[in-house]
N, C-alpha and C. Protein backbone atom coordinates (compact mmCIF):
# COMPACT_ATOMS: atom_id res chain seq x y z
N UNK A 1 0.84 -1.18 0.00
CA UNK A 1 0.00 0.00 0.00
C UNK A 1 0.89 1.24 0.00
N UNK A 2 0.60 2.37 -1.35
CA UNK A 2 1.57 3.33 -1.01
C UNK A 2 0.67 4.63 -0.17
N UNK A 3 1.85 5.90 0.60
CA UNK A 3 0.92 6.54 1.72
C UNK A 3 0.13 7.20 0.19
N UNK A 4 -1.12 8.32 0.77
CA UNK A 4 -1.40 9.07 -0.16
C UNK A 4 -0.29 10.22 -0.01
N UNK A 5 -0.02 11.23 0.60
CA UNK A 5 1.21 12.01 0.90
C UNK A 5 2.07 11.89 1.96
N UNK A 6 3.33 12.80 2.06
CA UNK A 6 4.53 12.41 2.95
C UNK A 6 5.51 13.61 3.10
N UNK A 7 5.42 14.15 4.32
CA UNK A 7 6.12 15.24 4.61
C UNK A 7 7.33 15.18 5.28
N UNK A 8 8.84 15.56 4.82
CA UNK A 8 9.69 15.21 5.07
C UNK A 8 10.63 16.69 5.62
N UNK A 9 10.77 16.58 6.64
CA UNK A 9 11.65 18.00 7.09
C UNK A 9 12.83 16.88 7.53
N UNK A 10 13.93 16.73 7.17
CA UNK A 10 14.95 16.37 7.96
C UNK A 10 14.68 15.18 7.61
N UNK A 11 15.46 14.58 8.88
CA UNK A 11 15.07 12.95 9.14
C UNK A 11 14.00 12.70 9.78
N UNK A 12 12.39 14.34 9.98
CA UNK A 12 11.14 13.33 10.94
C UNK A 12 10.52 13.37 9.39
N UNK A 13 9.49 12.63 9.25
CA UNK A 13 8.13 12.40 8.11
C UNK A 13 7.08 12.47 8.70
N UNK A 14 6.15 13.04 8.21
CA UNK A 14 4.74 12.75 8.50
C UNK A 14 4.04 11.98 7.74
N UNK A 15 3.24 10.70 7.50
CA UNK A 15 3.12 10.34 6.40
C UNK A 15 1.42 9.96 6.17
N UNK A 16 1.10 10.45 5.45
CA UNK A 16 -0.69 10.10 5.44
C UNK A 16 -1.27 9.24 4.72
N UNK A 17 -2.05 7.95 5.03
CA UNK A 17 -2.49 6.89 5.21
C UNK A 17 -3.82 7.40 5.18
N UNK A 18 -4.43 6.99 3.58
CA UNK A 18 -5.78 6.61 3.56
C UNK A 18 -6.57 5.46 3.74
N UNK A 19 -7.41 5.28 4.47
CA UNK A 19 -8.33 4.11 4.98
C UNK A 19 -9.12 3.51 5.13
N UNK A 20 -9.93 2.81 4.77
CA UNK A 20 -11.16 2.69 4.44
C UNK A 20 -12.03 1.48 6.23
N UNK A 21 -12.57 1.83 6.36
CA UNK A 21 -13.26 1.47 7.39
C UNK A 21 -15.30 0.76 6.88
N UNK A 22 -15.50 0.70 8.37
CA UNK A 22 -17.28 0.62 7.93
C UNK A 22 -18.10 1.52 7.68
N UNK A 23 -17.35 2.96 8.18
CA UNK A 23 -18.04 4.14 7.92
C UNK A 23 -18.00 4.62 6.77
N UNK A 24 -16.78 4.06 6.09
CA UNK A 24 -16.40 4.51 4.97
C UNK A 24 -15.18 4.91 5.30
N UNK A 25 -14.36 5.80 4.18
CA UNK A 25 -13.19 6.20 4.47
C UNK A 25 -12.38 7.23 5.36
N UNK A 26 -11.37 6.59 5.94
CA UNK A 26 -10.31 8.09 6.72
C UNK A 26 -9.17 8.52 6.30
N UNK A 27 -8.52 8.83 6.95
CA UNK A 27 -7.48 9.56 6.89
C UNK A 27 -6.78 9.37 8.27
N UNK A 28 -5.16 8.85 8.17
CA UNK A 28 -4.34 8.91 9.41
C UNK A 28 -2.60 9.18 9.32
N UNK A 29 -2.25 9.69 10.26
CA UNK A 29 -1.16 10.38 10.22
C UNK A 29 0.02 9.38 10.90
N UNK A 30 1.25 9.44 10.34
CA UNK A 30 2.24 8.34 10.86
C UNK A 30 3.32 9.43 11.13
N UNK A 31 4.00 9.38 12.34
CA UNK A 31 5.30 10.04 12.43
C UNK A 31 6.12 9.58 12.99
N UNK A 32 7.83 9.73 11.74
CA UNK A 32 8.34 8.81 12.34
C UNK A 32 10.00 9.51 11.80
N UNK A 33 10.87 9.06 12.65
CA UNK A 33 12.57 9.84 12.37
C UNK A 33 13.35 8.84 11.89
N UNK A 34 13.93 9.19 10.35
CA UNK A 34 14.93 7.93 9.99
C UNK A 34 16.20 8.37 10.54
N UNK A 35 16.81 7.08 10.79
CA UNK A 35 18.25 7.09 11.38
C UNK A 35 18.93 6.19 10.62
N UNK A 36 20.17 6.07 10.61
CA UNK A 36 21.56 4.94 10.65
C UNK A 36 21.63 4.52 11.42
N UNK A 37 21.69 2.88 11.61
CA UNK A 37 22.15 2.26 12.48
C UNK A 37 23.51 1.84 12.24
N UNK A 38 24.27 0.89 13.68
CA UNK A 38 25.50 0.78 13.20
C UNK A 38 25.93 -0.13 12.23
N UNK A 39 25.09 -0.65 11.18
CA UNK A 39 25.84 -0.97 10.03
C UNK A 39 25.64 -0.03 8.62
N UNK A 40 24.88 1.06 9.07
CA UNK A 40 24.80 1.93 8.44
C UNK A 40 23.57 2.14 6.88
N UNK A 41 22.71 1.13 7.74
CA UNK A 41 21.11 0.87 6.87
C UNK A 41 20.14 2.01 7.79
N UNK A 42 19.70 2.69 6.87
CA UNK A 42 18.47 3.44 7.24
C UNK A 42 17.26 2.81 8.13
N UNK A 43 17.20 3.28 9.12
CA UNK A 43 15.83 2.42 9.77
C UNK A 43 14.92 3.64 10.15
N UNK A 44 13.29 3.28 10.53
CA UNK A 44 12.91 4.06 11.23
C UNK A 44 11.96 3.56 12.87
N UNK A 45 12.39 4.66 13.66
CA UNK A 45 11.56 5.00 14.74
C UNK A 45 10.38 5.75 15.09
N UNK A 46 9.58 5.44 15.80
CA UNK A 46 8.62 6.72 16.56
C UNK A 46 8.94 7.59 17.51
N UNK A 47 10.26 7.39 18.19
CA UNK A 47 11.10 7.99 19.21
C UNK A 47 11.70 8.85 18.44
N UNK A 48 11.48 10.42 19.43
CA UNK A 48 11.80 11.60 18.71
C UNK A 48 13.31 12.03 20.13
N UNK A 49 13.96 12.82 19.29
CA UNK A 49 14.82 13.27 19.86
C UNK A 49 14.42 14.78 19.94
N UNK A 50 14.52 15.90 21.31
CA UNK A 50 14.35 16.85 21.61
C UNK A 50 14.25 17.96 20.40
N UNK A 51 15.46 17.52 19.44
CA UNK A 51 15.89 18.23 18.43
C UNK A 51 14.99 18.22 17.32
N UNK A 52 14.22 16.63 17.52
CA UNK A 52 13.17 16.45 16.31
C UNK A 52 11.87 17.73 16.49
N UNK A 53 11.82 17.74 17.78
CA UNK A 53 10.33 18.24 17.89
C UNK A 53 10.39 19.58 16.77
N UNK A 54 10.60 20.51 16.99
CA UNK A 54 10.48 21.39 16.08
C UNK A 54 10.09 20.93 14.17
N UNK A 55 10.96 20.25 14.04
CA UNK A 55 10.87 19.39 12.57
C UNK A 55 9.38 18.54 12.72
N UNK A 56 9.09 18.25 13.60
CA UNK A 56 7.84 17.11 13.67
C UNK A 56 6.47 18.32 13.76
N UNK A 57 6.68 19.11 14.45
CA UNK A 57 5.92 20.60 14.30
C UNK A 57 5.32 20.86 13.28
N UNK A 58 6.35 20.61 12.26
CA UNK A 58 6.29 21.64 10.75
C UNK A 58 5.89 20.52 10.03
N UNK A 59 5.85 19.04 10.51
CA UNK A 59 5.72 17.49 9.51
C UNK A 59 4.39 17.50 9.41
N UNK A 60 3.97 17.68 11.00
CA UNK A 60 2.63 17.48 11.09
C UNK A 60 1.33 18.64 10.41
N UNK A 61 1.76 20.06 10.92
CA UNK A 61 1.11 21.14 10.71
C UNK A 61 1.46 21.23 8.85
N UNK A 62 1.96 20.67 7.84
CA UNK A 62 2.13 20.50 6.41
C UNK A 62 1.05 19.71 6.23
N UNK A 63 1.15 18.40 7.09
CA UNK A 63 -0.34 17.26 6.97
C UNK A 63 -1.26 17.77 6.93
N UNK A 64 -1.26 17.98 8.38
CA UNK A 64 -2.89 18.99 8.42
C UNK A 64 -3.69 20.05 7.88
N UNK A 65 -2.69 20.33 6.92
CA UNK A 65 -3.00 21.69 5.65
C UNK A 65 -3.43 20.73 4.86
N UNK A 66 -2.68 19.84 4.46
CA UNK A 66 -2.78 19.06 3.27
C UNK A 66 -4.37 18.38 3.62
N UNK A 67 -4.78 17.90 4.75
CA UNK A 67 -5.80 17.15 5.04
C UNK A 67 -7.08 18.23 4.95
N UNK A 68 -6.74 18.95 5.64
CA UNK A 68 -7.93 20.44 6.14
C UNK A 68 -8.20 20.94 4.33
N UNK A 69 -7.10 21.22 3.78
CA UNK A 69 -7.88 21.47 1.81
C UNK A 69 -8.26 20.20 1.37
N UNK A 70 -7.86 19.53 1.64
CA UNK A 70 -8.19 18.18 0.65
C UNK A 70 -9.97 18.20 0.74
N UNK A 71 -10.28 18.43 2.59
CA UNK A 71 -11.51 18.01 3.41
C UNK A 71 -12.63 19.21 2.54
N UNK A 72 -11.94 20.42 2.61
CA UNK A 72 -12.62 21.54 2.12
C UNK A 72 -12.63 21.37 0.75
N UNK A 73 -11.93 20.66 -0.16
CA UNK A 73 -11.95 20.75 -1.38
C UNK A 73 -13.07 19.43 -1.98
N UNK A 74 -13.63 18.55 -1.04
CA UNK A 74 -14.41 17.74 -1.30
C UNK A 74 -15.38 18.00 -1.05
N UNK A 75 -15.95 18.94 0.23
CA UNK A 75 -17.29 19.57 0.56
C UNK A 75 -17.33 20.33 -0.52
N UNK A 76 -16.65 21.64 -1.13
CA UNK A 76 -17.41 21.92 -2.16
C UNK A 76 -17.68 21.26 -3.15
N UNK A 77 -16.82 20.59 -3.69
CA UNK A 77 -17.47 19.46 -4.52
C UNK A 77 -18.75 18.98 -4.08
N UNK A 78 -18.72 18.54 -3.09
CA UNK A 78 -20.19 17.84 -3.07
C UNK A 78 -21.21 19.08 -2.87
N UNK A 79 -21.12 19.95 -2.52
CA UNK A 79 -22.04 21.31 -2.53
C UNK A 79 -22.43 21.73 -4.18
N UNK A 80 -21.24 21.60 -4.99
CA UNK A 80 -21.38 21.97 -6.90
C UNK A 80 -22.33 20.73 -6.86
N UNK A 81 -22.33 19.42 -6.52
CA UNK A 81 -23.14 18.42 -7.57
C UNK A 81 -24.63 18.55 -7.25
């Protein structure tokens, strides 16, 4: 499954995950910091380092733009039909 979008400041991401449920469909947010480990393969965590927060700030609040027009851009749609 690929995300629908993915916000990358640094090494945090925000990454958004569309979903389909019984209600019908959602929307959910993943955040997460890639690192090197010591053989020097990219991995990722949910554990933020002090330094992340600021970067995870700006990961998330990009999502939530992205989610908040997407949301508004489908109500009017359904308001035009």
């Amino acid at each position: 499954m690929q995300p629908e979008k993915k916000f990358r400041i640094g090494p945090v991401s925000a990454t958004v995950w569309k979903n389909q449920g019984q209600k019908g469909s959602f929307s959910t947010v993943q955040l997460q910091r890639g690192y090197k480990d010591a053989k020097d393969v990219w991995q990722n965590t949910n554990s933020l380092r002090v330094s992340d927060l600021p970067r995870a700030v700006l990961a998330l609040n990009k999502a939530y733009e992205y989610l908040a027009l997407k949301q508004q851009d489908e109500t009017t749609e359904e308001q035009v039909s």
